[in-house]
N, C-alpha and C. Protein backbone atom coordinates (compact mmCIF):
# COMPACT_ATOMS: atom_id res chain seq x y z
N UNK A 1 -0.30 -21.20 -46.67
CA UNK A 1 0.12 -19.83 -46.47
C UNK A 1 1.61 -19.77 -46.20
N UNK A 2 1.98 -18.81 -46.45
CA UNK A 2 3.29 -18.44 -46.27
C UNK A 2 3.56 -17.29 -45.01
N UNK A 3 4.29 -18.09 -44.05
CA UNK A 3 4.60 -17.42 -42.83
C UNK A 3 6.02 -17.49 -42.62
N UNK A 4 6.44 -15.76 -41.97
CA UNK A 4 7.47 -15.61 -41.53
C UNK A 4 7.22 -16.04 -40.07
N UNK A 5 8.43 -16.79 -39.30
CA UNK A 5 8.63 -15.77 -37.52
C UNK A 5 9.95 -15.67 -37.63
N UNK A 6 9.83 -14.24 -36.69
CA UNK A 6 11.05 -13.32 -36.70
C UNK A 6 10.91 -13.75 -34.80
N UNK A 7 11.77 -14.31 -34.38
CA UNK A 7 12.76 -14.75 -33.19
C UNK A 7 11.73 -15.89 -32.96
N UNK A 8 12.76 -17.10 -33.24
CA UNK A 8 12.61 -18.13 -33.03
C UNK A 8 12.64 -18.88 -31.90
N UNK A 9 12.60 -18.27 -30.74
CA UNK A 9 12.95 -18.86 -29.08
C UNK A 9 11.79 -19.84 -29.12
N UNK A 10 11.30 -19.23 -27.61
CA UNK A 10 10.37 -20.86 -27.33
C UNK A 10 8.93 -20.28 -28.19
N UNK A 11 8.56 -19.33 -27.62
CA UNK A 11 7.38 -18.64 -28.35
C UNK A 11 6.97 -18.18 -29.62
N UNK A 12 7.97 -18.12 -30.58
CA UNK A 12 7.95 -17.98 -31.86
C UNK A 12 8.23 -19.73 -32.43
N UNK A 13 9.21 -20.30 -31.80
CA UNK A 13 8.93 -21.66 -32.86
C UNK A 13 7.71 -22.46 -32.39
N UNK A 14 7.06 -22.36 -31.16
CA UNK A 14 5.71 -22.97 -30.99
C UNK A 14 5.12 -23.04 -31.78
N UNK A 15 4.58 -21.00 -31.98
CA UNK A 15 4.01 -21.14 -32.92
C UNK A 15 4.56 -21.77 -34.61
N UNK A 16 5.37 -21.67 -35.19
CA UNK A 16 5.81 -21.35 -36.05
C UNK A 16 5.81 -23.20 -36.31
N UNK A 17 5.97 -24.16 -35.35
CA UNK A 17 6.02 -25.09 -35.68
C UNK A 17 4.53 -25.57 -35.81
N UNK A 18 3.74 -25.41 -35.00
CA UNK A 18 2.41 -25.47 -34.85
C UNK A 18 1.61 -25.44 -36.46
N UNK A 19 1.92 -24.14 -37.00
CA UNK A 19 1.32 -23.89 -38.05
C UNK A 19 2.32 -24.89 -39.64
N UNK A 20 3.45 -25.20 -38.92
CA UNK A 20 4.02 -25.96 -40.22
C UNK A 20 3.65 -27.75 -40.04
N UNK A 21 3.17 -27.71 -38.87
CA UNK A 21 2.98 -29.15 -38.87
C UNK A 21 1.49 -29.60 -39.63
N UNK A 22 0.89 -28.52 -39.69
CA UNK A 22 -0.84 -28.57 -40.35
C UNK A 22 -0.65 -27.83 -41.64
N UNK A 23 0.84 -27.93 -42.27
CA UNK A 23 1.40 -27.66 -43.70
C UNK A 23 1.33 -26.39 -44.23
N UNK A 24 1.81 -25.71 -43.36
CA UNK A 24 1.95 -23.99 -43.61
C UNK A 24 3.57 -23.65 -43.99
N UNK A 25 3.77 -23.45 -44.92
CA UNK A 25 5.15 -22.56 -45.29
C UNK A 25 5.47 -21.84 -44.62
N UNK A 26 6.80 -22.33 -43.44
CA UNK A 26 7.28 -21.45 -42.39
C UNK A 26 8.54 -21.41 -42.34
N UNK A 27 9.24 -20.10 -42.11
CA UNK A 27 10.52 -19.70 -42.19
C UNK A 27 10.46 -19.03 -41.39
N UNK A 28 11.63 -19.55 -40.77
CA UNK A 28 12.20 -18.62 -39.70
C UNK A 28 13.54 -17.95 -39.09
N UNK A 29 13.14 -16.43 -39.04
CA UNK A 29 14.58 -15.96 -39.02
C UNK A 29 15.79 -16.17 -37.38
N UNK A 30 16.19 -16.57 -37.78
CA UNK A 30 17.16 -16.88 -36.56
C UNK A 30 18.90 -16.73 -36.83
N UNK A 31 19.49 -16.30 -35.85
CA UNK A 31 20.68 -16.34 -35.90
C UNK A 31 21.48 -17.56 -35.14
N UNK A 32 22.90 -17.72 -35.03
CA UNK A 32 23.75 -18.39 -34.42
C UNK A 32 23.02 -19.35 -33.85
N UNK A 33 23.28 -20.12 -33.00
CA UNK A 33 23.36 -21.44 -32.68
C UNK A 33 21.81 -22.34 -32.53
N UNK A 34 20.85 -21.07 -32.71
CA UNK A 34 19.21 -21.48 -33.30
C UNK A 34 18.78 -21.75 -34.24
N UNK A 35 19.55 -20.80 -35.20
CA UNK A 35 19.47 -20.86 -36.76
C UNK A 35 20.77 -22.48 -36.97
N UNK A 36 21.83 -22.65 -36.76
CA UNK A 36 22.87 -23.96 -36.52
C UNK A 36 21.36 -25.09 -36.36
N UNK A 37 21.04 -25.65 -35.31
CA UNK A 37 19.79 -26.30 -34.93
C UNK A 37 18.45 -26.56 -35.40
N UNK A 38 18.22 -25.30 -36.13
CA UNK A 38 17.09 -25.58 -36.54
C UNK A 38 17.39 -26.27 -38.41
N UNK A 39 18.66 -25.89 -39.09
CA UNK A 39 19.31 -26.26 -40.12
C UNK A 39 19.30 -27.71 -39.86
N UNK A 40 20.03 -27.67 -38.94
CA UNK A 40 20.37 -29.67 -39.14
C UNK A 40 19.06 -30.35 -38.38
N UNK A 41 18.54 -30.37 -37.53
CA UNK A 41 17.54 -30.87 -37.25
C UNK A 41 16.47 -30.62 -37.45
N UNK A 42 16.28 -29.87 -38.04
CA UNK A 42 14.73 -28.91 -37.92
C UNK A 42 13.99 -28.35 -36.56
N UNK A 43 13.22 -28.28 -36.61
CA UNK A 43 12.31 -27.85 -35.24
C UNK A 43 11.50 -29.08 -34.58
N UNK A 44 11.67 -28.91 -33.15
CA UNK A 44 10.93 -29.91 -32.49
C UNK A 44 10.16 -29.43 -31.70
N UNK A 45 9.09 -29.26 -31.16
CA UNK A 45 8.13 -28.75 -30.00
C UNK A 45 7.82 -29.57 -29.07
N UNK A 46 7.77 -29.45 -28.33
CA UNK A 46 7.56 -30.52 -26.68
C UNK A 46 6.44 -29.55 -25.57
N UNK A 47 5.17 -30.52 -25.97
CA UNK A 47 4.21 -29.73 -25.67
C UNK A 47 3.69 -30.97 -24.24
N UNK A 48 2.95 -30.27 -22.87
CA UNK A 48 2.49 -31.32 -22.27
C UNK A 48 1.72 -32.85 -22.78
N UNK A 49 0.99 -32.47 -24.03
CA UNK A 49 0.83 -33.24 -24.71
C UNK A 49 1.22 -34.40 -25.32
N UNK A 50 2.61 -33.91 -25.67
CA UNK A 50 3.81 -34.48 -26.53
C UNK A 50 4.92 -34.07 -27.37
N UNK A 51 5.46 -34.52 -27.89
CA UNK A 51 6.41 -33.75 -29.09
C UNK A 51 5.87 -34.03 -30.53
N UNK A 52 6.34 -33.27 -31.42
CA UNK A 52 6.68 -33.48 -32.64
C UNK A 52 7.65 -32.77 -33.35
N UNK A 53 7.97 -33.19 -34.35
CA UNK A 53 9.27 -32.22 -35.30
C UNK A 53 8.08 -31.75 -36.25
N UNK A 54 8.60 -30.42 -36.99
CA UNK A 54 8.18 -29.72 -38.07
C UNK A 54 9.23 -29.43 -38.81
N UNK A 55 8.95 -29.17 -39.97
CA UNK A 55 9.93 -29.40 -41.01
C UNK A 55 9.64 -27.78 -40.81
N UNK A 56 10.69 -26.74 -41.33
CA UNK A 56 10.99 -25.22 -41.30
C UNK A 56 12.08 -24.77 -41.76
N UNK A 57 12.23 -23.76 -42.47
CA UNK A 57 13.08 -23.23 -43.13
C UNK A 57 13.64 -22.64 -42.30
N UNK A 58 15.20 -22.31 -42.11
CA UNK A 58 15.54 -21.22 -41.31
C UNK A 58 16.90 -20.60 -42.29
N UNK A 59 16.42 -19.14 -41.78
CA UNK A 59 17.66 -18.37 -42.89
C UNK A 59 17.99 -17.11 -41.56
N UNK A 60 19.58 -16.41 -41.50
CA UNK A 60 19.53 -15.23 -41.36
C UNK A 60 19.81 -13.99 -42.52
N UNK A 61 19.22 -14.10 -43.27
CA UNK A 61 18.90 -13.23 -44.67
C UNK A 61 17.91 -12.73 -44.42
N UNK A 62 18.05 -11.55 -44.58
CA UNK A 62 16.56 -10.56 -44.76
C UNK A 62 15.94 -10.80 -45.94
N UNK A 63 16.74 -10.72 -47.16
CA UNK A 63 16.63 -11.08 -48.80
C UNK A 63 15.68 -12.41 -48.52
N UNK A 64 16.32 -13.28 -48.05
CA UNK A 64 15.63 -14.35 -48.13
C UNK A 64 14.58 -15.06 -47.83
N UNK A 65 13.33 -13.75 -46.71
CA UNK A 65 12.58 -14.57 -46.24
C UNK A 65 11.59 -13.99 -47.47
N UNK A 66 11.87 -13.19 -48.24
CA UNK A 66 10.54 -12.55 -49.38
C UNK A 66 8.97 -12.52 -48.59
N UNK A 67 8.53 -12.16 -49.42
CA UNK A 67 7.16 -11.81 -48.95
C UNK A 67 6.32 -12.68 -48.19
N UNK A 68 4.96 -12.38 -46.94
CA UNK A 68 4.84 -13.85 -46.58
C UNK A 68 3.11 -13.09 -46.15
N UNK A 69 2.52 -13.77 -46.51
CA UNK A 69 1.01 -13.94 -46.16
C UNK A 69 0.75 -13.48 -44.59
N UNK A 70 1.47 -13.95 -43.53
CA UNK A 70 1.71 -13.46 -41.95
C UNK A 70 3.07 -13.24 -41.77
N UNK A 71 3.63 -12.47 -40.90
CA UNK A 71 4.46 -12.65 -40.23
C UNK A 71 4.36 -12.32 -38.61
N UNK A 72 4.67 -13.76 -38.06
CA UNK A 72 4.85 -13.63 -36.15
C UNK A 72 6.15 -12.81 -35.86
N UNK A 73 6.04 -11.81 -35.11
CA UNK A 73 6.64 -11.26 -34.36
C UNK A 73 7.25 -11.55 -33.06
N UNK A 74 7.91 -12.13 -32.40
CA UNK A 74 8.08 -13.44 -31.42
C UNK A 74 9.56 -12.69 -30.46
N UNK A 75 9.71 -11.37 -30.31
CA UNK A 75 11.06 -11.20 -29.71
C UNK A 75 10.66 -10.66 -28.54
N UNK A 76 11.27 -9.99 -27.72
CA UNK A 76 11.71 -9.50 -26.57
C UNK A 76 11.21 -7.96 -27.02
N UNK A 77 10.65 -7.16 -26.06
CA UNK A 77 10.36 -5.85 -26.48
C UNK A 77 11.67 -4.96 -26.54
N UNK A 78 12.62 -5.29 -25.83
CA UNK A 78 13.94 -4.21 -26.16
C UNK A 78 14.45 -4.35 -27.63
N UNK A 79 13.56 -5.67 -28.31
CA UNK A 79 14.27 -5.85 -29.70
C UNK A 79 12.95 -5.77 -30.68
N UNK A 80 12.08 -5.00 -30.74
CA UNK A 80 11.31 -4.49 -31.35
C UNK A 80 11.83 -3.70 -32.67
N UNK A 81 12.44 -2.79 -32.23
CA UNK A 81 12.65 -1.52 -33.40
C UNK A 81 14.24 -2.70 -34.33
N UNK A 82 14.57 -3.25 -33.89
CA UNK A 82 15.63 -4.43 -35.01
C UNK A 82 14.90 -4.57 -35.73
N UNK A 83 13.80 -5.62 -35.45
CA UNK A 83 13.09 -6.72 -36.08
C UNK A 83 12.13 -5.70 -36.86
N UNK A 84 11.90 -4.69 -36.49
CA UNK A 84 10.93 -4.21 -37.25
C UNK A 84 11.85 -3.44 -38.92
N UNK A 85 12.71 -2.83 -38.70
CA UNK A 85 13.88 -2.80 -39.58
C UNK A 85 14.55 -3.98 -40.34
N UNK A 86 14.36 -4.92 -39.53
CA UNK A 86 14.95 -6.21 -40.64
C UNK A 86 13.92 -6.67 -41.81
N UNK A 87 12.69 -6.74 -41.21
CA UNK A 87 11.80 -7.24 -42.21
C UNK A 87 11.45 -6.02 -42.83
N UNK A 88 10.55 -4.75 -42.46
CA UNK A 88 10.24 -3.71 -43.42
C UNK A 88 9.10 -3.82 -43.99
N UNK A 89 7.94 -4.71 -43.52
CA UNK A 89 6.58 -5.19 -43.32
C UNK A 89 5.62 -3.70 -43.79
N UNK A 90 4.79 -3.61 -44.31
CA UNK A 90 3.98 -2.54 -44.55
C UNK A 90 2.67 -2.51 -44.12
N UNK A 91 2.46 -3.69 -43.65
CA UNK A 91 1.55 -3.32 -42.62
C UNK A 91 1.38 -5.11 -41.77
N UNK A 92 0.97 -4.55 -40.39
CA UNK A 92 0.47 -5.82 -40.27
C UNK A 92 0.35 -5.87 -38.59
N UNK A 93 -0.25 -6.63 -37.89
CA UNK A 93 -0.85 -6.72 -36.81
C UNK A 93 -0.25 -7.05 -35.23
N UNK A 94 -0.49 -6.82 -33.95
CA UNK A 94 -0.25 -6.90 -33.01
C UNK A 94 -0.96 -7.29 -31.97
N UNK A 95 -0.56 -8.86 -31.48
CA UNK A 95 -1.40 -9.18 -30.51
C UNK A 95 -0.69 -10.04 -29.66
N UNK A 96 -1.23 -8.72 -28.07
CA UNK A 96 -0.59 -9.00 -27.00
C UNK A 96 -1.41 -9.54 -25.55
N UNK A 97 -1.98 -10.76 -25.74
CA UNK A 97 -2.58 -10.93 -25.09
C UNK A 97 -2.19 -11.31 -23.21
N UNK A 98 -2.92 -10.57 -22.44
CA UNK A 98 -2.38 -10.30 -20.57
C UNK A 98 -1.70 -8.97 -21.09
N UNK A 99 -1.97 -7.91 -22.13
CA UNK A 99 -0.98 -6.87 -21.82
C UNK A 99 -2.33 -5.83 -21.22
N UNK A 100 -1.97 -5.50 -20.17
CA UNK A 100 -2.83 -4.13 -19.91
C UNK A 100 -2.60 -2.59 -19.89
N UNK A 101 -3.57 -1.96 -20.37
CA UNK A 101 -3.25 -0.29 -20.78
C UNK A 101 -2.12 0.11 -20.87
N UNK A 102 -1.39 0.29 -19.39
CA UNK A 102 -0.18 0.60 -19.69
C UNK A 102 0.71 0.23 -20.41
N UNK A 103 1.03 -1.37 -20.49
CA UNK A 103 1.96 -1.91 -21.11
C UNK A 103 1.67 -1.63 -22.89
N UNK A 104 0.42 -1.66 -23.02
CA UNK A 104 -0.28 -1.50 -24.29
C UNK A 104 0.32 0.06 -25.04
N UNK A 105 0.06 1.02 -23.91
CA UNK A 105 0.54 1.98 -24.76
C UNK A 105 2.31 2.13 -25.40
N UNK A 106 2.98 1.37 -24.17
CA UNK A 106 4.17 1.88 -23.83
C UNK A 106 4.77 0.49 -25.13
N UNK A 107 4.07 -0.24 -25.46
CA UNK A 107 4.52 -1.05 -27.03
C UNK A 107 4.20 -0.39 -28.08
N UNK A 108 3.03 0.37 -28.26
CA UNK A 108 2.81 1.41 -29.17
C UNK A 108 3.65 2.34 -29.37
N UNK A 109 4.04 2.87 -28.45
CA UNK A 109 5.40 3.77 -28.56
C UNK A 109 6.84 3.26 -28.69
N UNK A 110 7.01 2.21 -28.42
CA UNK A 110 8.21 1.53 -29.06
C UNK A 110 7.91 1.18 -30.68
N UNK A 111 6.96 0.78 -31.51
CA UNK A 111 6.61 0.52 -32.71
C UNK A 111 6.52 2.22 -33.22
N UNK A 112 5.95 2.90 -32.65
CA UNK A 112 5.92 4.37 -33.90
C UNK A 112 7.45 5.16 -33.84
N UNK A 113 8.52 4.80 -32.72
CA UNK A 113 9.76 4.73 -32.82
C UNK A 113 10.62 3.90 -33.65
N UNK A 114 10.16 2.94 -33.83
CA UNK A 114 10.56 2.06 -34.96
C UNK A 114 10.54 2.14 -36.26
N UNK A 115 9.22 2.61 -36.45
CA UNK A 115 8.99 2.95 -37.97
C UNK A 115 8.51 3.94 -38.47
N UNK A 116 9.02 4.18 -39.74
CA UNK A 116 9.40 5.64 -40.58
C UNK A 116 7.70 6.59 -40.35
N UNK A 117 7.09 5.75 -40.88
CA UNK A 117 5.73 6.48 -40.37
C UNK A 117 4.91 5.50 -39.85
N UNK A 118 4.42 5.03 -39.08
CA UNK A 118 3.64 4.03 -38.15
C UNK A 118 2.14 4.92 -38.32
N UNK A 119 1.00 3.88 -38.42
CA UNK A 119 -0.54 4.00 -38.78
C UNK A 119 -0.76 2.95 -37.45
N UNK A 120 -0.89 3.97 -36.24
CA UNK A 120 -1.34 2.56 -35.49
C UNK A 120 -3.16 2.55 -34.98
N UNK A 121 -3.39 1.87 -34.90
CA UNK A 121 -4.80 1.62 -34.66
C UNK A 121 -5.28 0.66 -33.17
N UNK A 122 -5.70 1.09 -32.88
CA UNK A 122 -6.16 -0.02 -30.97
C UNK A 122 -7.05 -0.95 -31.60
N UNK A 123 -7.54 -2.10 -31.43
CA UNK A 123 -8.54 -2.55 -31.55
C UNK A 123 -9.10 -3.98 -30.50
């Protein structure tokens, strides 16, 4: 499969490495000195477990991540309505797990602020 993550910190390349190490097509958008790092070295994860590297694409091109089977969403909620504008996704899913009611609604309303017409659904 072909997967985007959009912010590559600790929680987006987890995942993002996770799923490229069990040979998933992963790109990830990152800027400055993450996107620098993840170019020359690739990605490494350091799990209690252990480490490993994953091989990962990283671009800051919107053009360039093209279409992708998933894309992780992995930022900071003040940077919601960016990321949701950078990619331009037409549909696709949200899961916030420890978020309760409140917080739940009050991300819903940052996403239908974000986008041109938002179809949101609870589930």
């Amino acid at each position: 499969m072909k997967i985007v993550v959009l912010g590559a910190g600790a929680v987006g390349s987890y995942y993002g490495g996770q799923l490229a190490r069990v040979g998933h097509d992963v790109t990830c958008f990152a800027r400055g000195e993450t996107l620098a790092a993840l170019r020359a070295r690739g990605l490494e994860v350091r799990t209690p477990e252990g480490a490993f590297h994953a091989h990962v694409t990283a671009t800051d091109d919107r053009e360039a991540l093209g279409p992708a089977d998933w894309t992780i969403l992995a930022v900071k909620s003040y940077s919601l309505a960016d990321a949701i504008g950078r990619v331009g996704q037409t549909e696709f899913a949200v899961v916030a797990p420890g978020t309760d009611a409140v917080g739940a609604v009050k991300l819903a309303e940052r996403f239908r602020h974000a986008m041109p017409t938002p179809e949101l659904r609870a589930g």
